[in-house]
N, C-alpha and C. Protein backbone atom coordinates (compact mmCIF):
# COMPACT_ATOMS: atom_id res chain seq x y z
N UNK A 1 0.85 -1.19 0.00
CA UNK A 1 0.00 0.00 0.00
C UNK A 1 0.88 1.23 0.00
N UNK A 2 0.51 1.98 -1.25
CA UNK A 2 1.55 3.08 -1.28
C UNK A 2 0.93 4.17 -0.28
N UNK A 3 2.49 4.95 0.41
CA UNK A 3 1.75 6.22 1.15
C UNK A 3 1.29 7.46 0.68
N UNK A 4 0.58 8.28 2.28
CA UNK A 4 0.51 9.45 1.71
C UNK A 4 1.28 10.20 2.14
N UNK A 5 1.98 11.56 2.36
CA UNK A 5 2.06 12.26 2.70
C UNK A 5 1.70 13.07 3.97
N UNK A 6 2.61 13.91 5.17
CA UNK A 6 2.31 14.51 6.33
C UNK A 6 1.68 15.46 5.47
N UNK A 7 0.49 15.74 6.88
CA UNK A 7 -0.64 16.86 6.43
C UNK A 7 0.55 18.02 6.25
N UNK A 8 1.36 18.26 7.14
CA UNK A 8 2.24 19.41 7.38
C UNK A 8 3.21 19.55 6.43
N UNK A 9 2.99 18.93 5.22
CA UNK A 9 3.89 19.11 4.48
C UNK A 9 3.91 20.32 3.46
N UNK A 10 5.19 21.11 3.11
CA UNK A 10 4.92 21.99 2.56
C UNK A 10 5.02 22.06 0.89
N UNK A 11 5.13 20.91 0.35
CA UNK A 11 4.96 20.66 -1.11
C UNK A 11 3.89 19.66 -0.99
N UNK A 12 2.65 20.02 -1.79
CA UNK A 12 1.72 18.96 -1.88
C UNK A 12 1.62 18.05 -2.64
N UNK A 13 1.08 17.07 -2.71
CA UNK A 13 1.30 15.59 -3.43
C UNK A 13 1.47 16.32 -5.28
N UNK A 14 -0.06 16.73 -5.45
CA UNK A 14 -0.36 17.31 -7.07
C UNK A 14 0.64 18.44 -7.43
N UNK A 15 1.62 18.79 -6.10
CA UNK A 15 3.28 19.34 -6.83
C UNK A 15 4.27 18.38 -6.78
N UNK A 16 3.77 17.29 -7.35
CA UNK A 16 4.94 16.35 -7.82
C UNK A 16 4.68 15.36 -8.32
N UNK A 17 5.80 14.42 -9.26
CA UNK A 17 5.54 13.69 -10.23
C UNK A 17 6.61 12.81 -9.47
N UNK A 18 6.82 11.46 -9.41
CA UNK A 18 8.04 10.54 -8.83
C UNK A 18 8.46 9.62 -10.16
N UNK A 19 9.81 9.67 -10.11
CA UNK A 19 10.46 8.88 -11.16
C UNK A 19 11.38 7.72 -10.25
N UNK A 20 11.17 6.55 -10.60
CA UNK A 20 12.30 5.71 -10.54
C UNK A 20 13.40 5.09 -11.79
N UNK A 21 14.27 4.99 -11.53
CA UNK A 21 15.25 4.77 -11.67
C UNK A 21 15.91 3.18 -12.49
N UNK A 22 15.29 2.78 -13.48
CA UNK A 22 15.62 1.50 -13.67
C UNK A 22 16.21 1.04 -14.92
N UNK A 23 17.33 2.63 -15.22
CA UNK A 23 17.90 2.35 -16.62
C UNK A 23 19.19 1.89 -16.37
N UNK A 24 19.77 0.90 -15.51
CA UNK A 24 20.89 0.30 -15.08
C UNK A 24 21.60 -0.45 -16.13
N UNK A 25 23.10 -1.31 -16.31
CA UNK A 25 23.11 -2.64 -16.81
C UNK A 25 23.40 -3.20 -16.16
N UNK A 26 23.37 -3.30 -14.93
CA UNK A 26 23.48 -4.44 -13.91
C UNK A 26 24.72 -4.98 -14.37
N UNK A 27 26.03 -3.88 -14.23
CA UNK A 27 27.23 -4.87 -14.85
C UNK A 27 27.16 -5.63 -13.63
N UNK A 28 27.76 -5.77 -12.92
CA UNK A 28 27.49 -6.06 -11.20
C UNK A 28 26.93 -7.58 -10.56
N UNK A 29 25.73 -7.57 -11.36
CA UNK A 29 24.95 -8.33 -11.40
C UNK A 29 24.74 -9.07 -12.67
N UNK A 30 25.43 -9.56 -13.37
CA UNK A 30 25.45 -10.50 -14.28
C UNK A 30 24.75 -10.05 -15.65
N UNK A 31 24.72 -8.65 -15.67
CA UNK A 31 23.75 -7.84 -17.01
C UNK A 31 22.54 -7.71 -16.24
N UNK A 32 22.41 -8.53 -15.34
CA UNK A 32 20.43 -8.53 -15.33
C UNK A 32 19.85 -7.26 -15.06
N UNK A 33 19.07 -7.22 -15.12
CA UNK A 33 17.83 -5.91 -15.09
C UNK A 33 17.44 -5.58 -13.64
N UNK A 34 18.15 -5.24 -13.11
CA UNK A 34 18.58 -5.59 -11.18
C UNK A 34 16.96 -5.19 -10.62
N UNK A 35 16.31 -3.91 -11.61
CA UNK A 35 14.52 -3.85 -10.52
C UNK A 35 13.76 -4.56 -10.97
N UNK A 36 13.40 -5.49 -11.78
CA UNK A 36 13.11 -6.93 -11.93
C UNK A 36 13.68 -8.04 -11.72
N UNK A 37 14.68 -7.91 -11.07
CA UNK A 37 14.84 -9.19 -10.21
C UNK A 37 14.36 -9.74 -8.89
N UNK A 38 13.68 -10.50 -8.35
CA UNK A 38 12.73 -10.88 -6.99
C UNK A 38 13.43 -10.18 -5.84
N UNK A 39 12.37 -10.24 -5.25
CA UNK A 39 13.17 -9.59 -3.69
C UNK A 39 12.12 -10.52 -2.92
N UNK A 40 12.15 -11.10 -1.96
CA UNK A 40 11.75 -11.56 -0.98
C UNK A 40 10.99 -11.07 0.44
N UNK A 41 10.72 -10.23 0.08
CA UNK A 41 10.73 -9.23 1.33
C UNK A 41 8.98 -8.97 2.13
N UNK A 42 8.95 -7.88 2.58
CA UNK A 42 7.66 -7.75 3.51
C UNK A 42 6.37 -7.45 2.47
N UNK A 43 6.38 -7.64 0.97
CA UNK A 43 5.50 -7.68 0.07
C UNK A 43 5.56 -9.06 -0.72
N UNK A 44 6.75 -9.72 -0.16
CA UNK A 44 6.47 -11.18 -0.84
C UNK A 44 7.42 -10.98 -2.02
N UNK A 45 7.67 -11.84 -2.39
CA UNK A 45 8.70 -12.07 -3.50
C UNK A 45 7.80 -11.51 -4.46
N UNK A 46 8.62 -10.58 -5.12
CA UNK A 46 7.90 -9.44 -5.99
C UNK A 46 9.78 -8.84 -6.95
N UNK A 47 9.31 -8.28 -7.66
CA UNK A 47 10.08 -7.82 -8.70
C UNK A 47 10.48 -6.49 -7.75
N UNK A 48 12.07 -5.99 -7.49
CA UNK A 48 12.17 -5.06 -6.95
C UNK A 48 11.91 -3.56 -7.26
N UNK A 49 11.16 -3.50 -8.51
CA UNK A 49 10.53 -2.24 -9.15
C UNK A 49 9.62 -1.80 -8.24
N UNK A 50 9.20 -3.13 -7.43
CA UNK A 50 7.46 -2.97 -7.23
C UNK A 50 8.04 -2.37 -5.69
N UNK A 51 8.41 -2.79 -5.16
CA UNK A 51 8.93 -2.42 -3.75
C UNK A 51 9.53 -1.26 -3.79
N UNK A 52 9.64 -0.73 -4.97
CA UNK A 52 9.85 1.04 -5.18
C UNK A 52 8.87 1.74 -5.02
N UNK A 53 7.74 1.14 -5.97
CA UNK A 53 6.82 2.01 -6.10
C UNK A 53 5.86 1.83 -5.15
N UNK A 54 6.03 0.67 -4.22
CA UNK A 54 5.09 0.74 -2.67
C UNK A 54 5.54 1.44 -1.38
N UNK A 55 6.66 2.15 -1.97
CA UNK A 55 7.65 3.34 -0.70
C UNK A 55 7.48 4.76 -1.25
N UNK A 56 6.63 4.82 -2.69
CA UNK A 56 6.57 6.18 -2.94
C UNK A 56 5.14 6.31 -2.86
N UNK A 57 5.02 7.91 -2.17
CA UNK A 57 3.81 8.30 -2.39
C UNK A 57 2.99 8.31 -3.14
N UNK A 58 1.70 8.63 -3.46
CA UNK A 58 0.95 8.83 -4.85
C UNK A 58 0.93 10.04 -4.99
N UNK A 59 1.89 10.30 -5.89
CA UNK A 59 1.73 11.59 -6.33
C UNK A 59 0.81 11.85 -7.82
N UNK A 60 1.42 13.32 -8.70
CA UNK A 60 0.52 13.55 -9.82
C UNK A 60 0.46 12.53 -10.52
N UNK A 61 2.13 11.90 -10.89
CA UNK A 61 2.39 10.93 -11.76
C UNK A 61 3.93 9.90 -11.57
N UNK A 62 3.41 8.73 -12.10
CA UNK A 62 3.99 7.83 -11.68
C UNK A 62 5.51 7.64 -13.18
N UNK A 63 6.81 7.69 -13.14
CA UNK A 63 7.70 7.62 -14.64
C UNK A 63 8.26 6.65 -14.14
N UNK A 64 8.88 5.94 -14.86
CA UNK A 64 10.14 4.92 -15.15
C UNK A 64 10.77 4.84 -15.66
N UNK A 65 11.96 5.30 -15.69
CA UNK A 65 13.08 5.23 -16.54
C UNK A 65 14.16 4.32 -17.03
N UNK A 66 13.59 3.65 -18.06
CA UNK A 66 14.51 2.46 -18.29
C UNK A 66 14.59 2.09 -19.57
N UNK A 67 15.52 1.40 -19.95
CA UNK A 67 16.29 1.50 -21.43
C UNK A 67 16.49 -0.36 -21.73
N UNK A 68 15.61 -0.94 -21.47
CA UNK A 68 15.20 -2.21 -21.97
C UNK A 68 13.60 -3.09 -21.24
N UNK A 69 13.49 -4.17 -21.26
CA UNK A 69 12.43 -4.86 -20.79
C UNK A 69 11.05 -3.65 -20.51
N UNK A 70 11.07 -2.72 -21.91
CA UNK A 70 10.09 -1.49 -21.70
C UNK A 70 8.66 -2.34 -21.08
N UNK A 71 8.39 -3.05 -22.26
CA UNK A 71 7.15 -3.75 -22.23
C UNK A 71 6.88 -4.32 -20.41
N UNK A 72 7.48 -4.94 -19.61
CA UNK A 72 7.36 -5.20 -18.78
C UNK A 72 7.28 -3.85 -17.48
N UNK A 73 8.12 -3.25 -17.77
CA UNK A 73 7.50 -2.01 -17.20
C UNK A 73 6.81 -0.99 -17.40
N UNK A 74 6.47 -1.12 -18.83
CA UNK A 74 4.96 0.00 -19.04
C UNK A 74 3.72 -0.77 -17.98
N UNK A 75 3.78 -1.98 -18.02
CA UNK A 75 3.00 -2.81 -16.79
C UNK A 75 2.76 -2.37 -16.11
N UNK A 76 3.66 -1.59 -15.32
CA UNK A 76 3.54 -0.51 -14.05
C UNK A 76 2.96 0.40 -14.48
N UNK A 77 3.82 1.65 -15.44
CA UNK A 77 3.48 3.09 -15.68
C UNK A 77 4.05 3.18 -16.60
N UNK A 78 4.25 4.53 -16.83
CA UNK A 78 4.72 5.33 -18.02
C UNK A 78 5.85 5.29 -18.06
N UNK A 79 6.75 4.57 -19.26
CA UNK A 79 8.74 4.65 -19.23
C UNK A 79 8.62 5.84 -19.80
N UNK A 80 10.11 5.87 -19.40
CA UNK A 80 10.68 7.02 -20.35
C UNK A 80 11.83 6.81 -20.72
N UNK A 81 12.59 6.99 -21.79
CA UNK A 81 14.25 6.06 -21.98
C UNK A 81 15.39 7.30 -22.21
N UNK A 82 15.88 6.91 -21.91
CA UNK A 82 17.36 7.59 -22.41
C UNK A 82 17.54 8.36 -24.11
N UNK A 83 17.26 7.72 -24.91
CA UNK A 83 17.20 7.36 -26.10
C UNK A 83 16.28 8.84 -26.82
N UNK A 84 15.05 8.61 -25.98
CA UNK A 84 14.85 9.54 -26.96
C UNK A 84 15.18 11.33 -26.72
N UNK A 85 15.85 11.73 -26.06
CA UNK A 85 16.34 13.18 -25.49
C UNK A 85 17.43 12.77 -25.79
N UNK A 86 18.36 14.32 -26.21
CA UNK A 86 19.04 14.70 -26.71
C UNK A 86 20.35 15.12 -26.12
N UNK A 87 20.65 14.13 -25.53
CA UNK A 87 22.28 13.80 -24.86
C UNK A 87 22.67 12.32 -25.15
N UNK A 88 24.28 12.73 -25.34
CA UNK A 88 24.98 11.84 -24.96
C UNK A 88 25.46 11.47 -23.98
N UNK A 89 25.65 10.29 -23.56
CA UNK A 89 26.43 9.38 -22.33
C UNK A 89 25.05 8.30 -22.03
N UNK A 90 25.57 8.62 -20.62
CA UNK A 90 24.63 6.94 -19.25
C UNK A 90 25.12 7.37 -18.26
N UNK A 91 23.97 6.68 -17.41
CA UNK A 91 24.50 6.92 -15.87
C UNK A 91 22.93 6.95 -15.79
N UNK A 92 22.91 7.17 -14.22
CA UNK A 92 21.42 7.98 -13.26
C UNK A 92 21.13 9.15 -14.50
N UNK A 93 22.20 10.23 -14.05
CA UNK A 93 21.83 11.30 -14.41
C UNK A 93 21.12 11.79 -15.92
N UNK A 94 21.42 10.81 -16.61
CA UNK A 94 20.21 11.15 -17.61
C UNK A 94 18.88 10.62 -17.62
N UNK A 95 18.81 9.51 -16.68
CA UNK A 95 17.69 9.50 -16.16
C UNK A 95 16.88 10.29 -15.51
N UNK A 96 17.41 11.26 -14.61
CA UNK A 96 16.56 12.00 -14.19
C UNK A 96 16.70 13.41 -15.32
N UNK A 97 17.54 13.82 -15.75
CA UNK A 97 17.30 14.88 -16.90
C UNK A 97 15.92 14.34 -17.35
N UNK A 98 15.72 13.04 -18.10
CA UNK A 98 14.57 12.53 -18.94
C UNK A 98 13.19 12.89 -18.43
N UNK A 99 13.39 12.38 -16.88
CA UNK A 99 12.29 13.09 -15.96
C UNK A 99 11.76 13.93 -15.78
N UNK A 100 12.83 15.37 -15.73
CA UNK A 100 12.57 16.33 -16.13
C UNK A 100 11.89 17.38 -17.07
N UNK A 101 12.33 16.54 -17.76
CA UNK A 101 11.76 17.55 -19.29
C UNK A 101 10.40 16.94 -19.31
N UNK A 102 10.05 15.66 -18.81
CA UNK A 102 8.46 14.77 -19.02
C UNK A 102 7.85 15.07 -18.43
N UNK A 103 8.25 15.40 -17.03
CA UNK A 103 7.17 15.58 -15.75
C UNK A 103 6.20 16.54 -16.04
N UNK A 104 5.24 16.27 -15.25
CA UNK A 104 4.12 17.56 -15.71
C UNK A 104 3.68 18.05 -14.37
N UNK A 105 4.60 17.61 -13.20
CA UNK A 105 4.43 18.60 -11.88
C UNK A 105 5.94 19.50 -12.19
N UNK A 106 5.56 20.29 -10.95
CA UNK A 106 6.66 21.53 -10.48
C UNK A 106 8.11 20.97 -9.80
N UNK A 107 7.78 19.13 -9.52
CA UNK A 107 8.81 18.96 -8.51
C UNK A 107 8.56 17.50 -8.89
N UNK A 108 10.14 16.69 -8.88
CA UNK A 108 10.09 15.65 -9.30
C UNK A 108 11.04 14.82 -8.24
N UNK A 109 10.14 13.85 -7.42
CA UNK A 109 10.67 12.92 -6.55
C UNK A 109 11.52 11.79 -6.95
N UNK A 110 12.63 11.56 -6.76
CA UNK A 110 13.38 10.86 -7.53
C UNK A 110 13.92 9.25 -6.39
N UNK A 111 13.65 8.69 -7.02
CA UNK A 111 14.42 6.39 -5.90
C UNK A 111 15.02 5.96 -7.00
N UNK A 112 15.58 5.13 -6.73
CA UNK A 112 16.49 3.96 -7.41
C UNK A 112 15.51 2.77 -7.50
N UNK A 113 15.40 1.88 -8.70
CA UNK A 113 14.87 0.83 -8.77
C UNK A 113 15.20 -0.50 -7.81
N UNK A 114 16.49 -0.24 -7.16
CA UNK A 114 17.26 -1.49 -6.39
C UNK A 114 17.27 -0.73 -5.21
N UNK A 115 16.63 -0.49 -4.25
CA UNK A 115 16.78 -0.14 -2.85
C UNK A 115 15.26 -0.80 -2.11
N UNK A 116 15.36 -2.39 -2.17
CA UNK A 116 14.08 -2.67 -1.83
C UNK A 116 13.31 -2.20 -0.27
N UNK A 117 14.91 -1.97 0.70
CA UNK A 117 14.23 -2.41 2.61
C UNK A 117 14.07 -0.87 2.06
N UNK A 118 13.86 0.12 1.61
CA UNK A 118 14.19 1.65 1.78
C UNK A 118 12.76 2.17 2.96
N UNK A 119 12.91 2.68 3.91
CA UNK A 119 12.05 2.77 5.24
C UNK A 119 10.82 3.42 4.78
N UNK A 120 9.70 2.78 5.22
CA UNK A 120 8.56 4.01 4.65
C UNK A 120 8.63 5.39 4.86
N UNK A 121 8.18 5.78 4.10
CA UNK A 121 8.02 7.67 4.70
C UNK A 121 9.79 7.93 4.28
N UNK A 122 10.33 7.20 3.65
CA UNK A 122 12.17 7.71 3.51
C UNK A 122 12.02 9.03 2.83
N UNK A 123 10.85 9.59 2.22
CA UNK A 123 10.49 10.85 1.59
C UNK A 123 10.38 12.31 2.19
N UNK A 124 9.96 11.74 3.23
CA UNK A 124 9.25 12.69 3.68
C UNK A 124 10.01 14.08 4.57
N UNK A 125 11.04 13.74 4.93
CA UNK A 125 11.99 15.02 5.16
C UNK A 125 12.39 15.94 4.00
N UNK A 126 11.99 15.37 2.91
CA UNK A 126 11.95 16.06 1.86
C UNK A 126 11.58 17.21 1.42
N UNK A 127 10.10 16.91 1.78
CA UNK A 127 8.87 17.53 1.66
C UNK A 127 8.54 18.84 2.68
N UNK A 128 9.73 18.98 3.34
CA UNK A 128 9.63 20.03 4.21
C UNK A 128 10.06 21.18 4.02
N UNK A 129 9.58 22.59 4.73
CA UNK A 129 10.50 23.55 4.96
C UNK A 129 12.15 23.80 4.73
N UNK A 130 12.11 24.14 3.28
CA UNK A 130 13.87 24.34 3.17
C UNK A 130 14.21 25.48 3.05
N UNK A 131 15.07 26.50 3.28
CA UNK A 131 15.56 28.04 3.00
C UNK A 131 16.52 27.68 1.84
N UNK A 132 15.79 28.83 1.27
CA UNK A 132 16.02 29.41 0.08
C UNK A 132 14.78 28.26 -1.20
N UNK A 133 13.66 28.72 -0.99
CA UNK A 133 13.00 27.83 -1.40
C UNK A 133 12.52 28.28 -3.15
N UNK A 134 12.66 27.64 -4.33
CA UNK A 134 12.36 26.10 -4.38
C UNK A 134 14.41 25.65 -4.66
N UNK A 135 14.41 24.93 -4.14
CA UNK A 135 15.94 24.27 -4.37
C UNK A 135 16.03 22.90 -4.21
N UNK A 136 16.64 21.81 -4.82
CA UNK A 136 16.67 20.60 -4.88
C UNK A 136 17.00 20.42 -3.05
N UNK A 137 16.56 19.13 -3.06
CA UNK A 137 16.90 18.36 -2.19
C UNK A 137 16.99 17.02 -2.07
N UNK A 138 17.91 16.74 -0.97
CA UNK A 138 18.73 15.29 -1.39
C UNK A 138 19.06 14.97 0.13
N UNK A 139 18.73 13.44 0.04
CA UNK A 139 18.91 12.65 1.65
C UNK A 139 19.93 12.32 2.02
N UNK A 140 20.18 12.53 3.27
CA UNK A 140 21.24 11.81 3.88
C UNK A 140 21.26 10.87 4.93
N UNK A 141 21.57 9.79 5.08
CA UNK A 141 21.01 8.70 6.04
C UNK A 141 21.25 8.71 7.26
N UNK A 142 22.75 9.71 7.74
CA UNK A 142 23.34 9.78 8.67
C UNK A 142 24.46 8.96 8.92
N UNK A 143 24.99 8.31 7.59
CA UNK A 143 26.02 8.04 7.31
C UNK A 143 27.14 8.52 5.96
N UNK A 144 25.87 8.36 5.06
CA UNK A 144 26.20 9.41 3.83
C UNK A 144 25.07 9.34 2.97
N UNK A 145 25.36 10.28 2.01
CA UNK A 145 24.84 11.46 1.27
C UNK A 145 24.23 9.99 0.21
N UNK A 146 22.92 10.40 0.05
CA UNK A 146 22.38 9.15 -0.66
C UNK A 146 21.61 9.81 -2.05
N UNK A 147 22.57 10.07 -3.00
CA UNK A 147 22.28 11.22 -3.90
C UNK A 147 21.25 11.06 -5.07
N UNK A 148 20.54 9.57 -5.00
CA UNK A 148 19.75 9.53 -5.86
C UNK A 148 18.55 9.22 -4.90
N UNK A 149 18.40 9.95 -3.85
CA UNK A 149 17.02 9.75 -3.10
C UNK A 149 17.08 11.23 -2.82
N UNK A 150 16.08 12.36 -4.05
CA UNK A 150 16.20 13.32 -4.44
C UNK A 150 14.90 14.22 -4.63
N UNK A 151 14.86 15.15 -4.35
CA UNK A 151 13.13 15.93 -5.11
C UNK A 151 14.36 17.18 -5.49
N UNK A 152 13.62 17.19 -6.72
CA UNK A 152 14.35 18.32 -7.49
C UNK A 152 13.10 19.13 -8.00
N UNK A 153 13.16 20.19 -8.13
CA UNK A 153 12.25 21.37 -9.54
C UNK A 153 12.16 21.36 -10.61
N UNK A 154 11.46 21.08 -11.19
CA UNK A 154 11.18 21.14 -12.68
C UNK A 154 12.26 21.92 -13.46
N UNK A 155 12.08 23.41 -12.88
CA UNK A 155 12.98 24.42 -13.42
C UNK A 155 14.31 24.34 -13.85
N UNK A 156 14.90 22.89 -13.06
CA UNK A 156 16.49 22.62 -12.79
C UNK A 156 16.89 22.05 -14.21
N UNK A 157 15.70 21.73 -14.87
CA UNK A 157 15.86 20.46 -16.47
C UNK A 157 16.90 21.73 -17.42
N UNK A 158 17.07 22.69 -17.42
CA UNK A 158 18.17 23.30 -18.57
C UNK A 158 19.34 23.26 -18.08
N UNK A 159 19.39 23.27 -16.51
CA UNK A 159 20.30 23.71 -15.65
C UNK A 159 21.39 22.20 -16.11
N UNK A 160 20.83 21.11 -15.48
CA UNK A 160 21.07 19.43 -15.54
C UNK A 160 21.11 19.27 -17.05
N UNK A 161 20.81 19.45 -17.92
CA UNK A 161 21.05 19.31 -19.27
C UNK A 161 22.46 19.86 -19.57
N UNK A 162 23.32 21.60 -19.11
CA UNK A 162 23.96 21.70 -19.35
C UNK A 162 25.35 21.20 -18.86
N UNK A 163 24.57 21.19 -17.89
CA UNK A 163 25.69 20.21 -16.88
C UNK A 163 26.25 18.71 -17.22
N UNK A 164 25.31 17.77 -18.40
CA UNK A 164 26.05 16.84 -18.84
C UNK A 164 26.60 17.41 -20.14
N UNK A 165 26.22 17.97 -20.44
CA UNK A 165 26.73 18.70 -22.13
C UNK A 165 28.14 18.87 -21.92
N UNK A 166 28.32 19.59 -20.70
CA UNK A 166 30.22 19.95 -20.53
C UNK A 166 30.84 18.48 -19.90
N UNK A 167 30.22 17.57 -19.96
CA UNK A 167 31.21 16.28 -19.31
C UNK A 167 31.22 15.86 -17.76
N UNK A 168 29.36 16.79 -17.15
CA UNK A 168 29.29 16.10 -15.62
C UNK A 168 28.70 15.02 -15.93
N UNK A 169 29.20 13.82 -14.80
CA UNK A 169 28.49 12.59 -14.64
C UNK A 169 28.02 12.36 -13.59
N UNK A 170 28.69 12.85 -12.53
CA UNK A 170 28.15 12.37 -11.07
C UNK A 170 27.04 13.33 -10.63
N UNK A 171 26.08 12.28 -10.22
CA UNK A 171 24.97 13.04 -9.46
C UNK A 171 25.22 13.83 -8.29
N UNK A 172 26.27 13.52 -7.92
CA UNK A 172 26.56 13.96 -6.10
C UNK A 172 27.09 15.87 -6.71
N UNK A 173 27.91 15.38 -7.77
CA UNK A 173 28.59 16.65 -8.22
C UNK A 173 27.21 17.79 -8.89
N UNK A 174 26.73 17.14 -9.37
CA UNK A 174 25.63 17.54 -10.14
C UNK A 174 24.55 18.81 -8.86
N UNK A 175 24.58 17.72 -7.94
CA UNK A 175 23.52 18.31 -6.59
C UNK A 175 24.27 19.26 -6.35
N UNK A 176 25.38 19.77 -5.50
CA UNK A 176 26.68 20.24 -5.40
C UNK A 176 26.78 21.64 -6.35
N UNK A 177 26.93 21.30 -7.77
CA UNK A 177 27.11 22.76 -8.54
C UNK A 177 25.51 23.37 -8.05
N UNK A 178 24.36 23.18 -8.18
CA UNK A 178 22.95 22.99 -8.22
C UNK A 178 23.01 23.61 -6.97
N UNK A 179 23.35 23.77 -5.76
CA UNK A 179 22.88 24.23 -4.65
C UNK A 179 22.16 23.34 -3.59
N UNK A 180 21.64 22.35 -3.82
CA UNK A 180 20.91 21.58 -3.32
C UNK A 180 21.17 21.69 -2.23
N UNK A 181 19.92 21.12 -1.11
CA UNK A 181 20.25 21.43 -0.13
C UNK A 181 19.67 19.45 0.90
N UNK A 182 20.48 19.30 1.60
CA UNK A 182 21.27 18.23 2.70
C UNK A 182 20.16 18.36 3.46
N UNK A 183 19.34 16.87 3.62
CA UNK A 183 18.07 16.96 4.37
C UNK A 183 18.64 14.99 5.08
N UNK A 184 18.75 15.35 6.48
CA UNK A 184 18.84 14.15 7.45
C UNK A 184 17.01 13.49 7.29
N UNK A 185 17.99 11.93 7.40
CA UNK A 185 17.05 11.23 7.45
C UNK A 185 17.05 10.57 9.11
N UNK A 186 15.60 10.29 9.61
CA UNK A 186 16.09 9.87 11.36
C UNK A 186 16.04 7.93 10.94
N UNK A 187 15.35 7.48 10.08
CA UNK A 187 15.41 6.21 9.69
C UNK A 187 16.88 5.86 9.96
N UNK A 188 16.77 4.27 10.23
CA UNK A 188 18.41 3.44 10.23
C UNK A 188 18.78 3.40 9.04
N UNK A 189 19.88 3.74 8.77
CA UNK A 189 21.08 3.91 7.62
C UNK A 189 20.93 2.35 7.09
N UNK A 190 20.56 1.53 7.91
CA UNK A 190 20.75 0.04 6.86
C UNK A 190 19.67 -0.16 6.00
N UNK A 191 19.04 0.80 6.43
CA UNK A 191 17.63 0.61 5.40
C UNK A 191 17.67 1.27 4.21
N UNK A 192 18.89 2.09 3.43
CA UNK A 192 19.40 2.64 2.46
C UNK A 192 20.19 2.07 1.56
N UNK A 193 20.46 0.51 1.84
CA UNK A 193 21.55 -0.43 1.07
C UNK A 193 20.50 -0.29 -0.88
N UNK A 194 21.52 -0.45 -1.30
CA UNK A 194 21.52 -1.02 -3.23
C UNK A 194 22.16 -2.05 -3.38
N UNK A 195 21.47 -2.57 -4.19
CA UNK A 195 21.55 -4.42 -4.22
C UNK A 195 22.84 -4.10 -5.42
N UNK A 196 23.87 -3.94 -5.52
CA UNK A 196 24.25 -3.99 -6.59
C UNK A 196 24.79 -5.47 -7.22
N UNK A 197 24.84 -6.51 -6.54
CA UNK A 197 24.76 -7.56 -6.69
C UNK A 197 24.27 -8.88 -6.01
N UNK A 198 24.43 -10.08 -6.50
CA UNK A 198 23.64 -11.03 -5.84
C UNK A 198 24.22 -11.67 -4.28
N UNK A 199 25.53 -11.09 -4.28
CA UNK A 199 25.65 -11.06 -2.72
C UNK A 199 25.29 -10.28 -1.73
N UNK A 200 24.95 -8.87 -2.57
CA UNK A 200 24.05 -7.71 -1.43
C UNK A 200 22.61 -8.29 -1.68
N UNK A 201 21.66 -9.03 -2.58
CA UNK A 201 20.48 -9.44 -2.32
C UNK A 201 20.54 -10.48 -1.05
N UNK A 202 21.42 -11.65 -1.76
CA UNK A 202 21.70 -12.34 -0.23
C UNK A 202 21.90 -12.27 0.85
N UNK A 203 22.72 -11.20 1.33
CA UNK A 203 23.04 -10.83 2.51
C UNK A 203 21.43 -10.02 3.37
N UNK A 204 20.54 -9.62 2.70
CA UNK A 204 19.70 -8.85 3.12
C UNK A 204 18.77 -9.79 3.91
């Protein structure tokens, strides 16, 4: 059961659109398609896409960003690929550029397809009171900076476009030029792990 949102929150649900994250190649993981691979967990062995999208709110609109097995995840919602916008490279970060330019809210909530234990409500410090407002924001677990668990502004899509054009790749750097602003999470830090392979699924 996906959540809702604190009444006290100061961005409302219909100001935002949530994208996950599932344009990976799972070098890591044997090529596989790491948020369709099972997870075992407190929803039952389920495809780990799905255990994304039962930790995000319902917001305006639901994206997916991924660059194979489309058909299986239009299942869910709406993809969006790499492919068709107008950059070169890979990584996250053109995933969420893609987001950007698609979304049709003001503010775009951003997860990773492989973070199945991620704590309910891991959003929701988000959604709060930030100075100098509207400015990205990005979680931190209280161990470190967890840079693709993100709500960014719509507005930021020329900003993030130019920023891979000159040769940025890292999201952390990306947040960083951007201003973004460092929002603690009180959740346990172990509940922030990425499966990047089949010994971090195992171990969980």
């Amino acid at each position: 059961m996906r959540e809702s949102i604190r009444a006290d929150a100061v961005i409302a649900l219909d100001e935002i659109s949530s994208l996950i994250l599932c344009g990976g190649k799972g070098e890591r993981f044997g090529n596989k398609d790491k948020p369709l691979v099972p997870f075992d967990g407190d929803l039952g062995p389920l495809p780990m896409v799905d255990y994304a999208i039962d930790r995000l709110p319902i917001t305006l609109e639901l994206l997916i960003s991924a660059n194979r097995n489309i058909e299986r995840y239009q299942l869910r919602s709406k993809v969006i690929q790499d492919s068709d916008f107008d950059l070169i490279g890979h990584g996250p970060l053109l995933g969420i550029y893609a987001g950007l330019i698609t979304c049709s809210a003001p503010w775009l909530l951003v997860c990773p397809g492989d973070m199945p234990i991620l704590p309910k409500r891991w959003y929701e410090p988000l959604l709060m009171e930030v100075r100098g407002e509207p400015r990205s924001r990005v979680l931190h677990d209280g161990e470190r900076l967890q840079s693709l668990l993100c709500l960014i502004p719509k507005t930021l899509a020329q900003d993030l476009g130019e920023f891979i054009r000159s040769g940025g790749y890292a999201v952390r750097d990306w947040h960083s030029a951007a201003g973004a602003a460092v929002v603690p999470s009180k959740a346990n830090p172990r509940a922030f792990v990425n499966i990047n392979s089949e010994a971090d699924l195992n171990g969980l």
